[in-house]
Structures are given as structure tokens and as C-alpha cells.
C-alpha atoms as a PDB file:
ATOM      1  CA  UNK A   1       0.000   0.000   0.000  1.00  0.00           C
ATOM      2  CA  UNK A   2       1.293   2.912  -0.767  1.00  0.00           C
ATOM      3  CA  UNK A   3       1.587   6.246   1.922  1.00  0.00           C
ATOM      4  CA  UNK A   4       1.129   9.424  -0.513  1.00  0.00           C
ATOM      5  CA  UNK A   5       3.241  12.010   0.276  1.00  0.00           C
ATOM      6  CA  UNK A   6      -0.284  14.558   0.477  1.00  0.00           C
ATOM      7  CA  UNK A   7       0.089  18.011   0.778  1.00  0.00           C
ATOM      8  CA  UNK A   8       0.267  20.467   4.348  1.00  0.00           C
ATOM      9  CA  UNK A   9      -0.518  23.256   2.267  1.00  0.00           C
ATOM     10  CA  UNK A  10       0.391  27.072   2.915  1.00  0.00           C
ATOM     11  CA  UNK A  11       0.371  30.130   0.746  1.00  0.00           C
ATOM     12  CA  UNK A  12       1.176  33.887   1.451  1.00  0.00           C
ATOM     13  CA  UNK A  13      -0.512  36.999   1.513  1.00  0.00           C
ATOM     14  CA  UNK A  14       0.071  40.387   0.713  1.00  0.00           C
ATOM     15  CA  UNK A  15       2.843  41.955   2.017  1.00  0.00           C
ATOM     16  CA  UNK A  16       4.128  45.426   2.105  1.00  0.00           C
ATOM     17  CA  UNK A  17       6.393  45.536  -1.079  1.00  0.00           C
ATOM     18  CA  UNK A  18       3.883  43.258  -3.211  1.00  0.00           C
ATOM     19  CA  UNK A  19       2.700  39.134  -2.782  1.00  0.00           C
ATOM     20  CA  UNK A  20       5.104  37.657  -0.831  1.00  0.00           C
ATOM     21  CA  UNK A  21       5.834  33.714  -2.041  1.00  0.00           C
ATOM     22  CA  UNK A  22       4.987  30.813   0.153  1.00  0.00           C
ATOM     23  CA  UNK A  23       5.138  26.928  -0.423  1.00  0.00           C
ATOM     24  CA  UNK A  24       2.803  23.952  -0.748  1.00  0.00           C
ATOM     25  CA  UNK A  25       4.950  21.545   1.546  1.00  0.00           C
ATOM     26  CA  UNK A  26       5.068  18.035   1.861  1.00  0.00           C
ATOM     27  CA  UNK A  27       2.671  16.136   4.286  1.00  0.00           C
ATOM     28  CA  UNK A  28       4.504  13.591   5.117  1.00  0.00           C
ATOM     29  CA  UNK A  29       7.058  15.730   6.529  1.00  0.00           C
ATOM     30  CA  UNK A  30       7.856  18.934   8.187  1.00  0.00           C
ATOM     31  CA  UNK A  31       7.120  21.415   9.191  1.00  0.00           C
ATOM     32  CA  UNK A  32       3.335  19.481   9.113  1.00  0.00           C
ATOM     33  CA  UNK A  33       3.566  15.979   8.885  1.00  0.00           C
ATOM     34  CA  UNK A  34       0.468  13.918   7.934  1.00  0.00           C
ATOM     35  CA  UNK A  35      -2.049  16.889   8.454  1.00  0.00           C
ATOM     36  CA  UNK A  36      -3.046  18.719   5.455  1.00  0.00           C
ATOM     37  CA  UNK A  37      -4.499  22.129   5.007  1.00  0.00           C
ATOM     38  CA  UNK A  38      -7.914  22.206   3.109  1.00  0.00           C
ATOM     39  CA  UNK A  39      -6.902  22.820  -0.909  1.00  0.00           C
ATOM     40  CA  UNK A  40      -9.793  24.534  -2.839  1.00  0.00           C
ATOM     41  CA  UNK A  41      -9.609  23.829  -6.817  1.00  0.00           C
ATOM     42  CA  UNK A  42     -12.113  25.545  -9.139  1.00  0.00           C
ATOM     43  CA  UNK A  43     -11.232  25.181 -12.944  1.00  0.00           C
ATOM     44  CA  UNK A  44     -13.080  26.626 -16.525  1.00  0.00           C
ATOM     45  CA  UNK A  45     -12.800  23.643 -18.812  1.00  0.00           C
ATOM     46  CA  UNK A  46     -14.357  25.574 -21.600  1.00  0.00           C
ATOM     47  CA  UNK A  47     -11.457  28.679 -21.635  1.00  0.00           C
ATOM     48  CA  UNK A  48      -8.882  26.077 -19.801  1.00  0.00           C
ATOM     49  CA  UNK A  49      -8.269  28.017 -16.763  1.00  0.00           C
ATOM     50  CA  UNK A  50      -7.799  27.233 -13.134  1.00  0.00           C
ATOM     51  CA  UNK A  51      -7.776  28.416  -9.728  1.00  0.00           C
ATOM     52  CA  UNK A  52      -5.606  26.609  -6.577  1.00  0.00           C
ATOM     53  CA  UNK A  53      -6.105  27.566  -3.111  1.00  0.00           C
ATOM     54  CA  UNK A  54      -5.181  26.415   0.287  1.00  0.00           C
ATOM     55  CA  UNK A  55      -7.776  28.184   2.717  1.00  0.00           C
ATOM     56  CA  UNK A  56      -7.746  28.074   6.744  1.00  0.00           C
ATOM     57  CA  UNK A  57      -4.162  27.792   7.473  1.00  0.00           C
ATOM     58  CA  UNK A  58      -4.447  26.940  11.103  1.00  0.00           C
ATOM     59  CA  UNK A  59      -7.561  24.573  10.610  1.00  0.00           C
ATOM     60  CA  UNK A  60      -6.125  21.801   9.089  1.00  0.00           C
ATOM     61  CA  UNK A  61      -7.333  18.138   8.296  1.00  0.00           C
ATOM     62  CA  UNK A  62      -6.799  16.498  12.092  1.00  0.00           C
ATOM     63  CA  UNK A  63      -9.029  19.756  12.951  1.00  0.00           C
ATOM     64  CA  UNK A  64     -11.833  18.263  11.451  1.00  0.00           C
ATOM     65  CA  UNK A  65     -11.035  14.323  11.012  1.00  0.00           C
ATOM     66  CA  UNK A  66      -9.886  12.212  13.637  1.00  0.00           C
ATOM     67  CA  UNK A  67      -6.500  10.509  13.080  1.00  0.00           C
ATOM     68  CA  UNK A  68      -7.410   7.662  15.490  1.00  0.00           C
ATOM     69  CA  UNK A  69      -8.134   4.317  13.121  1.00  0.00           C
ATOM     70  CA  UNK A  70     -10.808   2.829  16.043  1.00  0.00           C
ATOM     71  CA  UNK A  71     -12.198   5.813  15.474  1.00  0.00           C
ATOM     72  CA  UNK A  72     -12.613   5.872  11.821  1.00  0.00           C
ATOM     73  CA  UNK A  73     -13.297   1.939  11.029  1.00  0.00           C
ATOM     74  CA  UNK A  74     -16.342   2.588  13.639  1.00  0.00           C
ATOM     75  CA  UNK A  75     -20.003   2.832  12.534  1.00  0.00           C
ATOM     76  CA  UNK A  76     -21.281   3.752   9.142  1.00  0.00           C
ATOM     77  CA  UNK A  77     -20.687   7.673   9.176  1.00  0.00           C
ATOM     78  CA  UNK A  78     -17.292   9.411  10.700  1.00  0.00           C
ATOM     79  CA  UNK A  79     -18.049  12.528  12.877  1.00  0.00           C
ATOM     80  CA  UNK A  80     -16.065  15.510  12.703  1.00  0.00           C
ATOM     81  CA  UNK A  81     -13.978  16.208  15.955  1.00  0.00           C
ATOM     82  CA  UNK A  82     -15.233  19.750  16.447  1.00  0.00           C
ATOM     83  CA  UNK A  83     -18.294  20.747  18.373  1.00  0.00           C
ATOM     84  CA  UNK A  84     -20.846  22.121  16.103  1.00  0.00           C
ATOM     85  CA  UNK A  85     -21.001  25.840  16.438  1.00  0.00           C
ATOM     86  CA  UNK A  86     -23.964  27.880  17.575  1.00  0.00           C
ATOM     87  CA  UNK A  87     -24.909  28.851  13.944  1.00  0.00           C
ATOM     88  CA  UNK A  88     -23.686  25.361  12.226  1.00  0.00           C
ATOM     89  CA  UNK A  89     -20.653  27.184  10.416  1.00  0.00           C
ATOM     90  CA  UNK A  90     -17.432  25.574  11.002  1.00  0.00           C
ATOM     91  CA  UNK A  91     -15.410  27.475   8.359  1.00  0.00           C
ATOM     92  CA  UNK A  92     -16.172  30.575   6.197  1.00  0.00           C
ATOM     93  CA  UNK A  93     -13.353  32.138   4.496  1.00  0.00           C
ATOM     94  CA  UNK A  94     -13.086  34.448   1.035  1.00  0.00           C
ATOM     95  CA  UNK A  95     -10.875  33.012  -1.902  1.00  0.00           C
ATOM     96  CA  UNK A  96      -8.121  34.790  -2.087  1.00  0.00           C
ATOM     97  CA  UNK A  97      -7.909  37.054  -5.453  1.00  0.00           C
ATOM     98  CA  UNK A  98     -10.451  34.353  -6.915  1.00  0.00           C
ATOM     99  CA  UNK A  99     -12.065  37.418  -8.850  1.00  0.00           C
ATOM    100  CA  UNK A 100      -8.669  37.803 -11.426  1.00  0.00           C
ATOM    101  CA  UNK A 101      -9.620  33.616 -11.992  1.00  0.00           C
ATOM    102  CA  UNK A 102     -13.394  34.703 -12.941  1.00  0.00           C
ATOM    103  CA  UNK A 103     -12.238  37.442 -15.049  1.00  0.00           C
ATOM    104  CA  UNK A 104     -10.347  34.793 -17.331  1.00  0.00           C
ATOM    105  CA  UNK A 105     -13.268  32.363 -17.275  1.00  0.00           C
ATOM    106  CA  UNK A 106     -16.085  31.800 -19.515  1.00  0.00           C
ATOM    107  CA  UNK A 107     -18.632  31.469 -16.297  1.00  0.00           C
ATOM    108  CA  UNK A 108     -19.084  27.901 -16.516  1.00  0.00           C
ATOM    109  CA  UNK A 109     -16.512  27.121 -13.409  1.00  0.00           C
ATOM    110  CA  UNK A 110     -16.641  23.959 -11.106  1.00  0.00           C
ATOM    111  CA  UNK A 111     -15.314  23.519  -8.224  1.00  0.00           C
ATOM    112  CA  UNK A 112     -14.196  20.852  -5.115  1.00  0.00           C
ATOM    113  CA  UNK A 113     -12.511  20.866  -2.181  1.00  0.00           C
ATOM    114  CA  UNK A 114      -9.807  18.080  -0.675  1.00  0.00           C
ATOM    115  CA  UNK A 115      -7.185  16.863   2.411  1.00  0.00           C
ATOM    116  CA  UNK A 116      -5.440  14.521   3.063  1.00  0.00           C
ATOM    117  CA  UNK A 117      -3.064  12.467   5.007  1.00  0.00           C
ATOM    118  CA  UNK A 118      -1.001   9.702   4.622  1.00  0.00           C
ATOM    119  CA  UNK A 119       0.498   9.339   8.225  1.00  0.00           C
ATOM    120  CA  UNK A 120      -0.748   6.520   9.347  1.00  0.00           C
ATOM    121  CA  UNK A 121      -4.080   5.450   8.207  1.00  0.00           C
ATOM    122  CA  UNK A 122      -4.329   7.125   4.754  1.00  0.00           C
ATOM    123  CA  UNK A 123      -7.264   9.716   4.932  1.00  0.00           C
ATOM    124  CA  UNK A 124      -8.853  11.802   2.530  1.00  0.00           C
ATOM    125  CA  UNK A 125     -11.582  14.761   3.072  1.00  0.00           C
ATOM    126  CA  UNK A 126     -13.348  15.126  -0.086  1.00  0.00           C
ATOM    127  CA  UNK A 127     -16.568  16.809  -1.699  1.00  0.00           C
ATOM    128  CA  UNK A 128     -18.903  14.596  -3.180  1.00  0.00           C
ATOM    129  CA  UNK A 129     -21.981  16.180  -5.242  1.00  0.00           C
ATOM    130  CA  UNK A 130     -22.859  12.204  -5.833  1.00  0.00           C
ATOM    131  CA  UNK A 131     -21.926  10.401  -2.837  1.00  0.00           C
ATOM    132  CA  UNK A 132     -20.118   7.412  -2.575  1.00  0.00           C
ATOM    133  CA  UNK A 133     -19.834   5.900   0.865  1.00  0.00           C
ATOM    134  CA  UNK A 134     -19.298   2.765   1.094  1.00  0.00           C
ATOM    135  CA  UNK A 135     -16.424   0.073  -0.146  1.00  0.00           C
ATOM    136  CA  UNK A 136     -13.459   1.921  -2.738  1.00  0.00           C
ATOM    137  CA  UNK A 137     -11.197  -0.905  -4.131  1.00  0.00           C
ATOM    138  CA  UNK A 138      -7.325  -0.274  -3.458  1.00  0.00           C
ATOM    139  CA  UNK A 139      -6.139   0.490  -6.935  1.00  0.00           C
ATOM    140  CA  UNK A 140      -8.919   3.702  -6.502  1.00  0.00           C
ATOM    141  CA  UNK A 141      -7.580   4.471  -3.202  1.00  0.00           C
ATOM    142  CA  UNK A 142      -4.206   4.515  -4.263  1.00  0.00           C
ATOM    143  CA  UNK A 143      -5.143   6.631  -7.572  1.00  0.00           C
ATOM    144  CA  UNK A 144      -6.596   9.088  -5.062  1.00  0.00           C
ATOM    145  CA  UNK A 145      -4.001   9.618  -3.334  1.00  0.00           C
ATOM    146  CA  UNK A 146      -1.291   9.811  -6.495  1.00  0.00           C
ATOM    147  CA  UNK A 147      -3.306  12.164  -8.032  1.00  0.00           C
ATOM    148  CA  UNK A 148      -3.551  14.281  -4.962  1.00  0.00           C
ATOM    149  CA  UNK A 149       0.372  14.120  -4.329  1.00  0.00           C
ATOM    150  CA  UNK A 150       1.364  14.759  -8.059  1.00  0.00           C
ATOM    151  CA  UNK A 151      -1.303  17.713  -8.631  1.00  0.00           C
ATOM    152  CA  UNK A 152      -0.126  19.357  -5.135  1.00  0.00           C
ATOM    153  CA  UNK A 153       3.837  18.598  -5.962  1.00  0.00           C
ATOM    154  CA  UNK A 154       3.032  20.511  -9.277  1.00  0.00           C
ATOM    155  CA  UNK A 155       1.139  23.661  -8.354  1.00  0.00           C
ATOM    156  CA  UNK A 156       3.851  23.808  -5.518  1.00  0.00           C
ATOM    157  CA  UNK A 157       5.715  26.424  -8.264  1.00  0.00           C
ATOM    158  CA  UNK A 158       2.888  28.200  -9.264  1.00  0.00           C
ATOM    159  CA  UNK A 159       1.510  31.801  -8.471  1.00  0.00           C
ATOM    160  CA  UNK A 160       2.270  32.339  -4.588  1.00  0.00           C
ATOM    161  CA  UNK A 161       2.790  28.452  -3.659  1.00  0.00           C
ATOM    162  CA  UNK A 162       6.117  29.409  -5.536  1.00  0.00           C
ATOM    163  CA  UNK A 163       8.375  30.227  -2.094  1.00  0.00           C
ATOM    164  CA  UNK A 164       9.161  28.933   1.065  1.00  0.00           C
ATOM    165  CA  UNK A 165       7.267  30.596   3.341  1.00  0.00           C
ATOM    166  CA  UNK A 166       4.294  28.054   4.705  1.00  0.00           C
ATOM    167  CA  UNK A 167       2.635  30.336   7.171  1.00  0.00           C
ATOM    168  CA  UNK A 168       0.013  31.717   5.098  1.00  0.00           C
ATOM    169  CA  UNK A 169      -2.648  31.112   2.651  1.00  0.00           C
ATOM    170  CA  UNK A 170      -2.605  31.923  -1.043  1.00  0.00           C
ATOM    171  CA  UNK A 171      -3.607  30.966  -4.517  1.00  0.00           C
ATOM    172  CA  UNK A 172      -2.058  30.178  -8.212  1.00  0.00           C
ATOM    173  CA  UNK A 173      -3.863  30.297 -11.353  1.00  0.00           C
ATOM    174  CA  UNK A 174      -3.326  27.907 -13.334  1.00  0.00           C
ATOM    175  CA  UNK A 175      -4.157  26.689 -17.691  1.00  0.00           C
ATOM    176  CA  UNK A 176      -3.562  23.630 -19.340  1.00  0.00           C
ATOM    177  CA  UNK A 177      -0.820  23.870 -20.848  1.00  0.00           C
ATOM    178  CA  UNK A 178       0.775  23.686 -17.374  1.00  0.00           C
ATOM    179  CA  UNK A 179      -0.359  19.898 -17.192  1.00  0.00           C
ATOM    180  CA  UNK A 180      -0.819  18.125 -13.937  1.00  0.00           C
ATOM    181  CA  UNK A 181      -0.714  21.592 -12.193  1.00  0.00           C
ATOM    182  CA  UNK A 182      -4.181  22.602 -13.735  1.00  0.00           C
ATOM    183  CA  UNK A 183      -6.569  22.321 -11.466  1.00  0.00           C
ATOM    184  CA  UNK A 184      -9.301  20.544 -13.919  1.00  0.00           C
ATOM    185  CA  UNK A 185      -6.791  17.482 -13.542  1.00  0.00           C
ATOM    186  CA  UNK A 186      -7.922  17.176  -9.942  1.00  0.00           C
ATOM    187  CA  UNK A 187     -11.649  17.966 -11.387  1.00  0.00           C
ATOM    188  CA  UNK A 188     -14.693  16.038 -12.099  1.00  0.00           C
ATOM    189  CA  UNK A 189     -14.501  12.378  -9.985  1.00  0.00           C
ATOM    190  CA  UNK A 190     -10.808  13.355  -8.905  1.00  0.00           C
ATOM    191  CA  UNK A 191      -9.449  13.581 -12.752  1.00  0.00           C
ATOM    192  CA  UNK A 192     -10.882  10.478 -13.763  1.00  0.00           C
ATOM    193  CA  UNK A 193     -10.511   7.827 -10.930  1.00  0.00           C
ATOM    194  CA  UNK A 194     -11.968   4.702 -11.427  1.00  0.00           C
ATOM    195  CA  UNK A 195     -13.369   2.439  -9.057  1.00  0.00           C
ATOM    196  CA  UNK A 196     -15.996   4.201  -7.112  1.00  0.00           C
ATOM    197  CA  UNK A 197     -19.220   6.490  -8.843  1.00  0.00           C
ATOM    198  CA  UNK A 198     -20.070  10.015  -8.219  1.00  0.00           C
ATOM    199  CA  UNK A 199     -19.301  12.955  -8.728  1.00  0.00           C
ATOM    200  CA  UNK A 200     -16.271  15.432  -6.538  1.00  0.00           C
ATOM    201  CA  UNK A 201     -17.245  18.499  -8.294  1.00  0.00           C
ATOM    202  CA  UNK A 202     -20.284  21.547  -8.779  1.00  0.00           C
ATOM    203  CA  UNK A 203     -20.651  24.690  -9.918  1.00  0.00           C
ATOM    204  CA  UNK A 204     -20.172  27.653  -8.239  1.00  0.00           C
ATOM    205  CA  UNK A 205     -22.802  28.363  -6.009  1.00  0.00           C
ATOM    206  CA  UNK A 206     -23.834  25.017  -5.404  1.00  0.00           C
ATOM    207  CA  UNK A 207     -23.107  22.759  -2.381  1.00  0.00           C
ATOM    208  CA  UNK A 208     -22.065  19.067  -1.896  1.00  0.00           C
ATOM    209  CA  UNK A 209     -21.745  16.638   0.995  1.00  0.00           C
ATOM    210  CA  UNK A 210     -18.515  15.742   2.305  1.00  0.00           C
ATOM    211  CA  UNK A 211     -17.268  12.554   2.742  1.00  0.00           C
ATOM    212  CA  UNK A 212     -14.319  10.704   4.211  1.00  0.00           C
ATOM    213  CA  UNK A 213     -12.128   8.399   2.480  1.00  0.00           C
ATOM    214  CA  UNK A 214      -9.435   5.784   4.626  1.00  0.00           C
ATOM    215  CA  UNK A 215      -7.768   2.777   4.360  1.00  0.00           C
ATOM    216  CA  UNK A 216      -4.194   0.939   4.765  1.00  0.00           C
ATOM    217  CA  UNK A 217      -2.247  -2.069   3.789  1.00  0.00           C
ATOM    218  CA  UNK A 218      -4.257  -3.996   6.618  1.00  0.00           C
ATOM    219  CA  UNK A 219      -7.471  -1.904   5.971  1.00  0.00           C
ATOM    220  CA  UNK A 220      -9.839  -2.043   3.428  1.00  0.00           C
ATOM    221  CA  UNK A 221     -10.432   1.137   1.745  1.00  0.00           C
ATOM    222  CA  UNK A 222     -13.675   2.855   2.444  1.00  0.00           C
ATOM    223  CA  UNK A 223     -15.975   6.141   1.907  1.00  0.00           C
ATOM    224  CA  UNK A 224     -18.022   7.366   5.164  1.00  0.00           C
ATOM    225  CA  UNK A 225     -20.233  10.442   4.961  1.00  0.00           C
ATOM    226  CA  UNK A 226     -18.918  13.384   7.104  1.00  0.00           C
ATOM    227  CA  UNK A 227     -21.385  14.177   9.773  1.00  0.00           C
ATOM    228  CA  UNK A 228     -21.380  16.461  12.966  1.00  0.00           C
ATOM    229  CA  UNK A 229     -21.390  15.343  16.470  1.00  0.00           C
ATOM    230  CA  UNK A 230     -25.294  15.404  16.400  1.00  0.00           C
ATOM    231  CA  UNK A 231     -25.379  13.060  13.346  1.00  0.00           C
ATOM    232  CA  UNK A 232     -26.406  15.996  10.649  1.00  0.00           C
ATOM    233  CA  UNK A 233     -24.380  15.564   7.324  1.00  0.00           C
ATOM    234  CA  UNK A 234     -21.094  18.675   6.678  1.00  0.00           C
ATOM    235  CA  UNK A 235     -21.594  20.209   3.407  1.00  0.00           C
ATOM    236  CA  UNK A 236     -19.474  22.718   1.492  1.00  0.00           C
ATOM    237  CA  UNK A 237     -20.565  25.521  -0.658  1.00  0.00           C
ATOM    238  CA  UNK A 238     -19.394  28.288  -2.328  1.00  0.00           C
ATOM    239  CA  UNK A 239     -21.253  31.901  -2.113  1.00  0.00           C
ATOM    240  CA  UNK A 240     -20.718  35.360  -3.507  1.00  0.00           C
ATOM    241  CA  UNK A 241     -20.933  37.860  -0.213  1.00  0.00           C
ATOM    242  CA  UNK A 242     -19.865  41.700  -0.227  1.00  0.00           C
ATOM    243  CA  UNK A 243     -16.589  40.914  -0.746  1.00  0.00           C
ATOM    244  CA  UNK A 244     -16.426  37.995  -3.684  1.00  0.00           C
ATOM    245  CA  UNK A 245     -16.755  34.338  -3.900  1.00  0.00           C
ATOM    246  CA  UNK A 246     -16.530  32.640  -0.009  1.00  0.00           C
ATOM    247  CA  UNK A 247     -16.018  29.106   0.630  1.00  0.00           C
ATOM    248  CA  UNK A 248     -18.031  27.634   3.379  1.00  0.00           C
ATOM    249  CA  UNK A 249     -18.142  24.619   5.911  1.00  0.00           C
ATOM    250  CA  UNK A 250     -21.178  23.526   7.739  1.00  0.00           C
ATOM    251  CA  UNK A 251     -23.907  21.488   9.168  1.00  0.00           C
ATOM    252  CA  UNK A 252     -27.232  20.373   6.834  1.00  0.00           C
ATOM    253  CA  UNK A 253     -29.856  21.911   7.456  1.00  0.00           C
ATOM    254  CA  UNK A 254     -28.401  25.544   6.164  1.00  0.00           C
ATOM    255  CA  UNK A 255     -26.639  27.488   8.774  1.00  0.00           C
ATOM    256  CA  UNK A 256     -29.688  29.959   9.540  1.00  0.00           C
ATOM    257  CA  UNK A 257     -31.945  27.093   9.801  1.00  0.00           C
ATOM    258  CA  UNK A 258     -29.350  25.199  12.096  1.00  0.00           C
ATOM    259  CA  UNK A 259     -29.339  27.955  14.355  1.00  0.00           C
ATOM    260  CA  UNK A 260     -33.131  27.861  14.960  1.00  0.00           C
ATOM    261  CA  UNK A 261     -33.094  24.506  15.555  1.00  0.00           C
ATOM    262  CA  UNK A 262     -30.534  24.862  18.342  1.00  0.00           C
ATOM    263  CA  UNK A 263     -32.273  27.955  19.716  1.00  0.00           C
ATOM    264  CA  UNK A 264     -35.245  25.695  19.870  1.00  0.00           C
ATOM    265  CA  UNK A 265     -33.799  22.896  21.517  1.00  0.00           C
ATOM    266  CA  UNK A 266     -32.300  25.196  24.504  1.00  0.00           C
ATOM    267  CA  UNK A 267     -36.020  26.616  24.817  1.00  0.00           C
ATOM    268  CA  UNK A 268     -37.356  23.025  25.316  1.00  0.00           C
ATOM    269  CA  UNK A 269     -34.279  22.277  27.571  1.00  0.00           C
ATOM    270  CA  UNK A 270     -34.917  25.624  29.420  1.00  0.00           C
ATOM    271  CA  UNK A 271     -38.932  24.568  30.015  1.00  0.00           C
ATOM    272  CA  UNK A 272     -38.444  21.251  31.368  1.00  0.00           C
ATOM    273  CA  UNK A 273     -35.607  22.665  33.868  1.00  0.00           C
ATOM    274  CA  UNK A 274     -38.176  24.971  35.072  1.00  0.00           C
ATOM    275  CA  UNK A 275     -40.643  21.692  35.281  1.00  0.00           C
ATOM    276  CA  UNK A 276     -38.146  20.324  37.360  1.00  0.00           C
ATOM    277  CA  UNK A 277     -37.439  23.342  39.825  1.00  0.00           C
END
């Protein structure tokens, strides 16, 4: 079985004499070793342009997925480790200069979102539009996970991942003529894996479940949908707010929703207290 080298991704932002340059490093070593940062991709296969961008630089992969195997190989979903916040956002962030991407595009833009890990028990975090959970055969796991490593060790000397600096988060743009660096080759069903159905991609705007992928030499590999601690299914979406295109983390039902539901439960835990008194 192989152990990917995946990505701990960081990328800089602007500094006083211009962009300064920051790194995609390796995740199987330092300075972050087997915890990935999450890597947004969105990609224009019509005008063949793409968009690479490491977002949340100190909530990485081990923020969200346990590392622990028990914990993984047990029942049919894998809960996040956070507690759900109030309003059922874990993680809202803007995409870094993702308007100069737009500007090149022809508006028909997809987009997905990944992590990984291959410390131990190899794990992926990965948007599915058309789930998948259940049983992945090895040679798709390991495809995954080569894909991943190659399309991360590519971009790694594009745009702002072009330095060494990892504390920050950045972007590159990308086309296809720069080959496994284009973002569309980590597109639609992961660039083409086979071995498992659905879909890893949607259009801007749009929102898919995630799901988490695992497996070793000793375990088979399988897909688990991504759930809070309460059992409710983590989706990502993208948005356009006040200040351009966001990428967002949370809890199904929508976040407003979510928060109602919460603020209902604490009445109905506040009434029966009372009862009790």
C-alpha cells in the first residue's frame, strides 16, 4: 500500500512591497507531517483556466477528522472532531484574489474541495456532489491519493505556492498547458478515478456533501459520509458575499436554519428545567 506524500498546504498573503511567495509543503514531513491544510480547486474547462487555493491555514485536516483508526473503522458515518457551532458554520473564508480567476473564465466554473493524510491510516476529506460511501477498491484508493500528491507537488511552483514561506494562505492560477498543475486534472470524480461512482465536483454556487475516504495495507479502503457530532451531514458551498466568492463549511440543514433549531432545543431544555425546579 502505498503512503502518498499529500500536501500540508500554505500560501502567502500580501505583504508590504507586493505578494510575498509561500510553499505547498510536503505532508509527510515537516514542518506538518500527515495533516493537510484544506486545498480549494475551481477550474473553466471551456477557456482552460484554473484556480488553486489552500484556505484556513491553522484549521487543518486532524481539525476536522480524527487521526485515530478505532475511530474511523467505527459505525457507518465518521463525525467531525469539532463541536458544532452555535450557527452550524465551522469554516467561512473568502478566496483569495479568486475574482482575477473569474475574469479569465467563460462562467461555466466547477469547483471541489480536498485533504489529506497519509500518516498513518491514509485519509482523505473530499466533496462529493454524488456520494459514494461505502467500499473503494485499493487500486482507486491509491489513484486518489497519487493524483492528490502529483497535482499538489506541481502547483507547488505556481503563483504564490512558488516560495518557502508556509505560514500563510494563497492561490495560483493555473491553464492547461501547465499539465498536472491545472486544477481541472484534480476535477470532475478526482481527474478520472476509477473504481468508485459520483461525482467530486459543482458549480459555483452550489453545495455538496462531504465525505471521508481511509484505508491501509491492513485496511480495506472505504468512503463514510462526514457528519457532525449530532449526526447531521457537513456540506461545502461556495457563495458570492460583499466581498467575492466565499467558501463555506457547515452542518445540513443551512446554517440559519441550524441555528433555529438549536435555539429551539435550549427553549425546550430551558422549560423542562423549570418543570423540574
Amino acid at each position: 500500500m502505498f503512503k502518498t506524500k499529500l500536501l500540508a498546504v500554505a500560501v502567502a498573503m500580501t505583504a508590504v512591497a507586493g505578494v510575498a511567495e509561500a510553499r505547498i509543503t510536503n505532508g509527510q514531513g515537516a514542518p506538518i507531517d500527515g495533516n493537510s491544510e484544506l486545498v480549494f480547486s475551481a477550474w473553466d474547462s471551456v477557456n482552460g483556466v484554473g484556480y488553486t487555493a489552500d484556505v484556513a491555514t491553522t484549521d487543518r485536516l486532524n481539525n476536522f477528522v480524527s487521526a485515530t483508526t478505532s475511530t474511523l473503522t467505527a459505525g457507518s458515518t465518521i463525525s467531525t472532531v469539532k463541536n458544532t457551532p452555535l450557527d452550524g458554520i465551522f469554516l467561512d473564508v473568502a478566496l483569495p484574489s479568486f475574482a482575477s480567476f473569474l475574469s479569465k473564465s467563460s462562467g461555466s466554473v466547477m469547483w471541489n474541495l480536498m485533504a489529506g493524510d497519509s500518516a498513518g491510516t491514509d485519509r482523505f476529506l473530499v466533496t462529493f456532489s454524488v456520494d459514494t460511501a461505502g467500499a473503494i477498491n485499493f487500486a482507486a484508493f491509491n489513484d486518489i491519493g497519487t493524483r492528490f500528491d502529483s497535482y499538489i507537488g506541481a502547483v507547488n511552483g505556481k503563483g504564490t505556492h512558488a516560495g518557502t514561506n508556509d505560514a500563510f494562505d494563497g492561490y495560483a492560477e493555473t491553464v492547461v498547458a501547465d499539465g498536472v498543475a491545472y486544477a481541472g486534472n484534480l476535477g470532475v470524480n478526482l481527474g478520472g478515478v476509477a473504481g468508485f461512482n459520483g461525482s467530486t465536483a459543482a458549480a459555483l454556487g452550489e453545495s455538496m456533501d462531504l465525505n471521508v475516504f481511509y484505508g491501509s495495507s491492513s485496511i480495506a479502503p472505504t468512503a463514510k459520509s462526514f457528519v457532525t457530532k449530532e449526526g447531521l451531514q457537513i456540506v461545502a458551498r461556495t457563495y458570492m458575499a460583499d466581498d467575492g466568492y466565499r467558501l463555506q463549511i457547515s452542518a445540513v440543514p443551512e446554517p440559519e436554519t441550524y441555528a433555529m433549531l438549536l435555539a429551539g432545543l435550549g427553549l425546550i431544555g430551558a422549560v423542562a428545567r423549570r418543570r423540574r425546579a
